[in-house]
Protein backbone atom coordinates (compact mmCIF):
# COMPACT_ATOMS: atom_id res chain seq x y z
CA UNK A 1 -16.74 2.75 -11.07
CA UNK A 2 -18.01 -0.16 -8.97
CA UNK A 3 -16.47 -0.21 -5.11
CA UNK A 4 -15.30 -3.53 -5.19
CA UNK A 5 -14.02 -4.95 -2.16
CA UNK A 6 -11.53 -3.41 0.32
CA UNK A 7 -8.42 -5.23 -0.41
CA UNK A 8 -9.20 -4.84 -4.51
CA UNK A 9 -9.37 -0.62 -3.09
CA UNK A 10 -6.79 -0.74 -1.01
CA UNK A 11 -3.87 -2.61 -3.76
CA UNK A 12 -4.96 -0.23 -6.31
CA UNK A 13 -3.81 2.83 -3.29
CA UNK A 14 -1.19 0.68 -3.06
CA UNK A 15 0.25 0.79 -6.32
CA UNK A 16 -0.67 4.74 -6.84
CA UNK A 17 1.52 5.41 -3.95
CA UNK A 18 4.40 2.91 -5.12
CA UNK A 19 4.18 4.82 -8.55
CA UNK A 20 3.86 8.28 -7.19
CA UNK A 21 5.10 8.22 -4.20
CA UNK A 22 3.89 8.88 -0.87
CA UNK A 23 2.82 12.16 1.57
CA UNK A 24 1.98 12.32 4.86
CA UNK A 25 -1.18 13.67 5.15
CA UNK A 26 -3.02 15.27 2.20
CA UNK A 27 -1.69 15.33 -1.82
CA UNK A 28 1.04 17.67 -3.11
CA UNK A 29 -0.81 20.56 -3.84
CA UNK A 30 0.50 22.91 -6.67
CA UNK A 31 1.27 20.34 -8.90
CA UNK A 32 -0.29 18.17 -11.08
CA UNK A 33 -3.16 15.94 -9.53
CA UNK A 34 -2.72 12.76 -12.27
CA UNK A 35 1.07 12.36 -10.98
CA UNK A 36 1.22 14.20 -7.66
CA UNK A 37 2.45 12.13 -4.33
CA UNK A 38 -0.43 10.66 -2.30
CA UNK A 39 -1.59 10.57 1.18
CA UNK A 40 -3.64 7.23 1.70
CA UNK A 41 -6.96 8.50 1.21
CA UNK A 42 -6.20 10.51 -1.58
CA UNK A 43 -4.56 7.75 -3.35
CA UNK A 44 -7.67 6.00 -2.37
CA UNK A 45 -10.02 8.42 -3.88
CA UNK A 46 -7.81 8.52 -7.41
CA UNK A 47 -8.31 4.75 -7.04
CA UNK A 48 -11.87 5.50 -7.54
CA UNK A 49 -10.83 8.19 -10.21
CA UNK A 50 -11.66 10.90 -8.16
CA UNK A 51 -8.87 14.16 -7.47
CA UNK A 52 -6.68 13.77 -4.80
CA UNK A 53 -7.99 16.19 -3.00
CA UNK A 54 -11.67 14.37 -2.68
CA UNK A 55 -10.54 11.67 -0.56
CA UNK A 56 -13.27 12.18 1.91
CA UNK A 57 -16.03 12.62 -0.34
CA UNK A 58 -15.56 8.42 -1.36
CA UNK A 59 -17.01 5.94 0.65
CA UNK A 60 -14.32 3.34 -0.34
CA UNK A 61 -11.92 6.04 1.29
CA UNK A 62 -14.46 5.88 4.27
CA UNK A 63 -14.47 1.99 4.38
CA UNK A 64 -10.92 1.15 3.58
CA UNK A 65 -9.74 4.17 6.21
CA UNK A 66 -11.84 2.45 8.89
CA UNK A 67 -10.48 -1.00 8.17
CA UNK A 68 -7.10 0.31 8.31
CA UNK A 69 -7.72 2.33 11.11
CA UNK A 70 -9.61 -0.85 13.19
CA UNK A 71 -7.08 -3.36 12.27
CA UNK A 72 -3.65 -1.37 12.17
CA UNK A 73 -4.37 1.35 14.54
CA UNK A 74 -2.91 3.53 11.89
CA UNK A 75 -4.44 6.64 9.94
CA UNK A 76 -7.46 8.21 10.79
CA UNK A 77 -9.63 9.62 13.41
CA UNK A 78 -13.45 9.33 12.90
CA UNK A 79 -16.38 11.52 14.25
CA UNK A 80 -19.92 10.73 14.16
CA UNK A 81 -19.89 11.55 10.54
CA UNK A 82 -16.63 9.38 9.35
CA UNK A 83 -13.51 10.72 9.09
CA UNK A 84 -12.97 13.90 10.73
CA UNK A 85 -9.02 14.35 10.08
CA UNK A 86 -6.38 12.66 9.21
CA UNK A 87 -3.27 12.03 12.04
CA UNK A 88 0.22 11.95 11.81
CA UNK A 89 1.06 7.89 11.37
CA UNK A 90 4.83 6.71 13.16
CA UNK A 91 6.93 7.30 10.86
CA UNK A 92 8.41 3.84 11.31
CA UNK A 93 5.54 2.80 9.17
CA UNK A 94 6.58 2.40 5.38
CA UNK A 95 2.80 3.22 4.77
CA UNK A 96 2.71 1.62 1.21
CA UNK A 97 3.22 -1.89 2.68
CA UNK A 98 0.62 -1.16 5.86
CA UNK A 99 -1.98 -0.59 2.77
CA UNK A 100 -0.49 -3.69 1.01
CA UNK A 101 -0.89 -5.65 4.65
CA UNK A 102 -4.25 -4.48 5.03
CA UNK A 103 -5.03 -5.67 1.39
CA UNK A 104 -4.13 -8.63 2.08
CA UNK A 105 -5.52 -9.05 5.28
CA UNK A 106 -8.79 -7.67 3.66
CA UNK A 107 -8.47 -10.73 1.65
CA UNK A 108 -7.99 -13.25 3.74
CA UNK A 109 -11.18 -12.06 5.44
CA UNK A 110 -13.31 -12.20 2.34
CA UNK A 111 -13.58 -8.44 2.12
């Protein structure tokens, strides 16, 4: 699967979390991984059709998870190496429409 740009990844996260549902930090583990909620990296990384739990092993994850990070302040905290963990987000946020914000943002931006 191509990576496409950023807001193409980050409205198909989008839409796994809106049909799924979304978790704080990580996947539902235990259950099954096709219909599972979704932190947003893993629903980044089934985006890419990847298991939940590989969310750090995509680059799109990597690249979206900066953008959203850089221009929301939301997220992620990165390391030399990427992502190093993820962080608790304010739970103010309704995180499905940060990641449909940042899609569109994306776009607007040509990425």
């Amino acid at each position: 699967m191509r990576l496409g740009k950023i807001s193409e990844q980050l409205d198909r996260a989008a839409k796994i979390m809106q049909t799924r549902g979304w978790k704080q930090g990580g996947f539902d583990e235990g259950t099954n991984p096709d219909t599972c909620r979704v932190c947003v990296f893993s629903a980044l990384a089934v985006a890419q059709g990847k298991h939940p739990k590989d969310w750090c092993d995509t680059e799109v994850s990597t690249r979206a998870g900066q953008f959203l990070s850089r221009e929301f302040g939301v997220g992620v905290e990165y390391n030399d190496f990427g992502i190093n963990r993820t962080i608790d987000a304010d739970p103010s946020y309704t995180m499905i429409n940060v990641v449909k914000a940042a899609a569109h943002l994306a776009r607007e931006m040509g990425k």
